[in-house]
C-alpha atoms as a PDB file:
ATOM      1  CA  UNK A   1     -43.041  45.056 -36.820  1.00  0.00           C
ATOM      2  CA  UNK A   2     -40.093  46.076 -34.671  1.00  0.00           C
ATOM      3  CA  UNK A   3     -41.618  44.303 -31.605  1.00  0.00           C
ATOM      4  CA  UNK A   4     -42.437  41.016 -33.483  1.00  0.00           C
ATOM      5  CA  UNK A   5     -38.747  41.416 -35.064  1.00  0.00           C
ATOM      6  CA  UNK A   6     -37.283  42.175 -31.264  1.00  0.00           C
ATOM      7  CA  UNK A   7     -38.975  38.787 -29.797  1.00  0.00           C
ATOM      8  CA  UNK A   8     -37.673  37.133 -32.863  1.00  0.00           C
ATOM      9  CA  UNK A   9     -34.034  37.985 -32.281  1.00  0.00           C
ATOM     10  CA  UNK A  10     -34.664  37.095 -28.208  1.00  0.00           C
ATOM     11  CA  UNK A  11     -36.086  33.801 -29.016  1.00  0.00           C
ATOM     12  CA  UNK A  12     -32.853  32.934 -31.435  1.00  0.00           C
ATOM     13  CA  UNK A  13     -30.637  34.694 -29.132  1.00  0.00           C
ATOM     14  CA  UNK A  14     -31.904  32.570 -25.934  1.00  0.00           C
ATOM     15  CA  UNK A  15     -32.241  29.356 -28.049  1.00  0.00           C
ATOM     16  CA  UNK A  16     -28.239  29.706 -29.125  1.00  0.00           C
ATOM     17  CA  UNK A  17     -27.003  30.741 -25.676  1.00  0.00           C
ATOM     18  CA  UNK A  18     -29.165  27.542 -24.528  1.00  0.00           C
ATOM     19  CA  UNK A  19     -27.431  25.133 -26.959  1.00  0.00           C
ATOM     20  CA  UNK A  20     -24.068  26.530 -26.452  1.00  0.00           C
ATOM     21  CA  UNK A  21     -24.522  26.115 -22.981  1.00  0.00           C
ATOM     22  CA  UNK A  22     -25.771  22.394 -23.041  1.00  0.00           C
ATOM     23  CA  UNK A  23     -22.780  21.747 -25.481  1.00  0.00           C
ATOM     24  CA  UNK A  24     -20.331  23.380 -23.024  1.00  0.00           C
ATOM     25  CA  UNK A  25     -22.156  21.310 -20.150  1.00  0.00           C
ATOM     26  CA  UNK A  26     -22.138  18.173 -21.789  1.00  0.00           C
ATOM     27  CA  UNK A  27     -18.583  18.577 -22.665  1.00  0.00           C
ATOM     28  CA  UNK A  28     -17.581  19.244 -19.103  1.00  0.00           C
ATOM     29  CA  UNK A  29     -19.270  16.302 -17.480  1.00  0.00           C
ATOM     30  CA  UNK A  30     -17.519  13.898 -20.456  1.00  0.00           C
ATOM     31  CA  UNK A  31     -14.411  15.746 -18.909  1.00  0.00           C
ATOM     32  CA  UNK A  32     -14.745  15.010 -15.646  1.00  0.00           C
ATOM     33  CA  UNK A  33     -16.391  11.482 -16.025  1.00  0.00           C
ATOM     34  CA  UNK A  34     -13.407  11.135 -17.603  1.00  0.00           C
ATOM     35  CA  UNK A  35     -10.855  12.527 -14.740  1.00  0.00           C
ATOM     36  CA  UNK A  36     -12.931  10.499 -12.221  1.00  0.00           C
ATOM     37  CA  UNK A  37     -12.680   7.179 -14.425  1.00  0.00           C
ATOM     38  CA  UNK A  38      -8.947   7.555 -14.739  1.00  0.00           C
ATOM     39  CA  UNK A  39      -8.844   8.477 -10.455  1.00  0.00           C
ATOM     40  CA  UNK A  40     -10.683   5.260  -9.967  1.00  0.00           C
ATOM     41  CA  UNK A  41      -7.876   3.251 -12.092  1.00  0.00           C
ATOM     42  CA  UNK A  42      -5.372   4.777 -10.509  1.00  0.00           C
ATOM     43  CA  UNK A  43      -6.695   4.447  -6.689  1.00  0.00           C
ATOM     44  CA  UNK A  44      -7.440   0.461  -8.076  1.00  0.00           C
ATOM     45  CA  UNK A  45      -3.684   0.038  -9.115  1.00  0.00           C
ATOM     46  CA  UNK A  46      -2.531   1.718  -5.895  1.00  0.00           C
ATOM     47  CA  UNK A  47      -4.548  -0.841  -3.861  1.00  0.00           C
ATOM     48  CA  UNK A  48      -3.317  -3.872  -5.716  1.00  0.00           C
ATOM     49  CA  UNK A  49       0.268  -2.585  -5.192  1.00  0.00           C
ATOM     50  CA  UNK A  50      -0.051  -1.969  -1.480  1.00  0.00           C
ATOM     51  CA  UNK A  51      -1.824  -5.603  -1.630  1.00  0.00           C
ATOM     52  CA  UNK A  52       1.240  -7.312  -3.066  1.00  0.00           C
ATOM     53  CA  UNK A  53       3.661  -4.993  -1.087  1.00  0.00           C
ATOM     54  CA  UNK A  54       1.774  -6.164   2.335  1.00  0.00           C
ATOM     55  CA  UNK A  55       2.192  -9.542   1.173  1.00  0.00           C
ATOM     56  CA  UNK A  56       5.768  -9.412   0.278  1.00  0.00           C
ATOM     57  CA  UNK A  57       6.654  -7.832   3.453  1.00  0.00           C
ATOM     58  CA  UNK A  58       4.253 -10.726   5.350  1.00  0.00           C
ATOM     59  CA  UNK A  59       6.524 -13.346   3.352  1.00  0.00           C
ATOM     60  CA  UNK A  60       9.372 -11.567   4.645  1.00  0.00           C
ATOM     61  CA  UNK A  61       8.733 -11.636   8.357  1.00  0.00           C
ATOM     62  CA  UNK A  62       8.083 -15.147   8.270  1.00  0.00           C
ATOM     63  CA  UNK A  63      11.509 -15.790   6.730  1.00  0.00           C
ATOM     64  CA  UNK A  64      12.912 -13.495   8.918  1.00  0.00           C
ATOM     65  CA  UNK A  65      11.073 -15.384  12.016  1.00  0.00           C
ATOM     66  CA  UNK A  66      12.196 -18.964  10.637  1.00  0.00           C
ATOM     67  CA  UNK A  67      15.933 -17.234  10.200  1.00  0.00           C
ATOM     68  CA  UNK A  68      15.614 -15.733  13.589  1.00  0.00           C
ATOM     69  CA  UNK A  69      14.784 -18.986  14.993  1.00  0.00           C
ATOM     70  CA  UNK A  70      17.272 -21.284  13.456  1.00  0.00           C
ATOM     71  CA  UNK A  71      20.502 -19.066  14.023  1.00  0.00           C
ATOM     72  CA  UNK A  72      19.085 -18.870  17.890  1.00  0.00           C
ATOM     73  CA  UNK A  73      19.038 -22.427  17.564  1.00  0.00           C
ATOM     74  CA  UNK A  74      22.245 -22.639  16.677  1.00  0.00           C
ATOM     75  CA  UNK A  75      24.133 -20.416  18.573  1.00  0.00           C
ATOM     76  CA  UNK A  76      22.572 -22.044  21.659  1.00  0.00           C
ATOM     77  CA  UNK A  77      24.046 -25.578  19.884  1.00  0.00           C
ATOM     78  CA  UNK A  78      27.247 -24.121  19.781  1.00  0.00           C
ATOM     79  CA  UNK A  79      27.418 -21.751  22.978  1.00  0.00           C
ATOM     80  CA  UNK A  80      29.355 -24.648  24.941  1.00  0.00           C
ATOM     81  CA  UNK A  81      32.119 -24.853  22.496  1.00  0.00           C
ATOM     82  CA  UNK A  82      32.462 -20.983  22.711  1.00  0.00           C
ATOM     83  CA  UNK A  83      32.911 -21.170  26.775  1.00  0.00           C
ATOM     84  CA  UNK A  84      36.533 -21.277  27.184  1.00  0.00           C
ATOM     85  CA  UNK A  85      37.573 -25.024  29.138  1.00  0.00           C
ATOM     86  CA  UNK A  86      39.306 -22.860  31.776  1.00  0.00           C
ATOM     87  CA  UNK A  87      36.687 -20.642  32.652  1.00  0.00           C
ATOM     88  CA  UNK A  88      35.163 -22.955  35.749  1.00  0.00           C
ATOM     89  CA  UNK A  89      32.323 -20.345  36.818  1.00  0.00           C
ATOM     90  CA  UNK A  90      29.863 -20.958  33.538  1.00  0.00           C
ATOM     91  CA  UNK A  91      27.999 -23.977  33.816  1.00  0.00           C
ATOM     92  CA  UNK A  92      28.341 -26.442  30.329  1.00  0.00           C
ATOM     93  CA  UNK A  93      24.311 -27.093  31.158  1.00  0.00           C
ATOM     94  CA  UNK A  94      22.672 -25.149  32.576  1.00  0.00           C
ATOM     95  CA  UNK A  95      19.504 -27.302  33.064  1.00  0.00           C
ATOM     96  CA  UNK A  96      22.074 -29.554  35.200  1.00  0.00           C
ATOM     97  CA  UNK A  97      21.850 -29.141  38.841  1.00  0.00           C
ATOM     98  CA  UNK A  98      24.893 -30.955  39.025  1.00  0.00           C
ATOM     99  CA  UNK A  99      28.554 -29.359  39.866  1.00  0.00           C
ATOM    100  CA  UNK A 100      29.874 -30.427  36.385  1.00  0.00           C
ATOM    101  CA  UNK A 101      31.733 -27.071  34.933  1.00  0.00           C
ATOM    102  CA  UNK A 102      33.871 -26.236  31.917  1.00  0.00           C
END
């Protein structure tokens, strides 16, 4: 009778460390599903905001290019009003072969 009640208590004993275990398992993997769910949001909002940051700053350069351009425009408009009338030596065009000075 001891022997039958020994297996018994093994049997129980083994059947309650197995469905501890699978709860603690189960449990755990909910966990980290969970971790790796929130990870993937996360890495997904970082991408959009380095999307619309890579935008913005391709936005910028362009203004920065047209900006670039039109004040280049415009100091080249306005470079022979800067050259003083008595300085002789700069040429008023330069594209002119001509002896025509300021």
């Amino acid at each position: 009778m001891t022997v039958l009640y020994c297996i018994t208590c093994v049997v129980i004993a083994v059947g309650t460390v197995w469905a501890i275990m699978e709860a603690r398992t189960s449990a755990a993997m909910s966990r980290l599903g969970a971790k790796m769910r929130e990870e993937i949001r996360h890495c997904q909002d970082e991408t959009s905001r380095a999307r619309a940051h890579a935008a913005q700053m391709a936005r910028d350069a362009l203004v920065r290019a047209e900006g670039w351009k039109e004040g280049r425009d415009d100091v080249i408009a306005i470079i022979p009003l800067i050259v003083s009338p008595r300085d002789t030596s700069v040429p008023l065009y330069p594209a002119d072969d001509g002896p025509e000075t300021i």
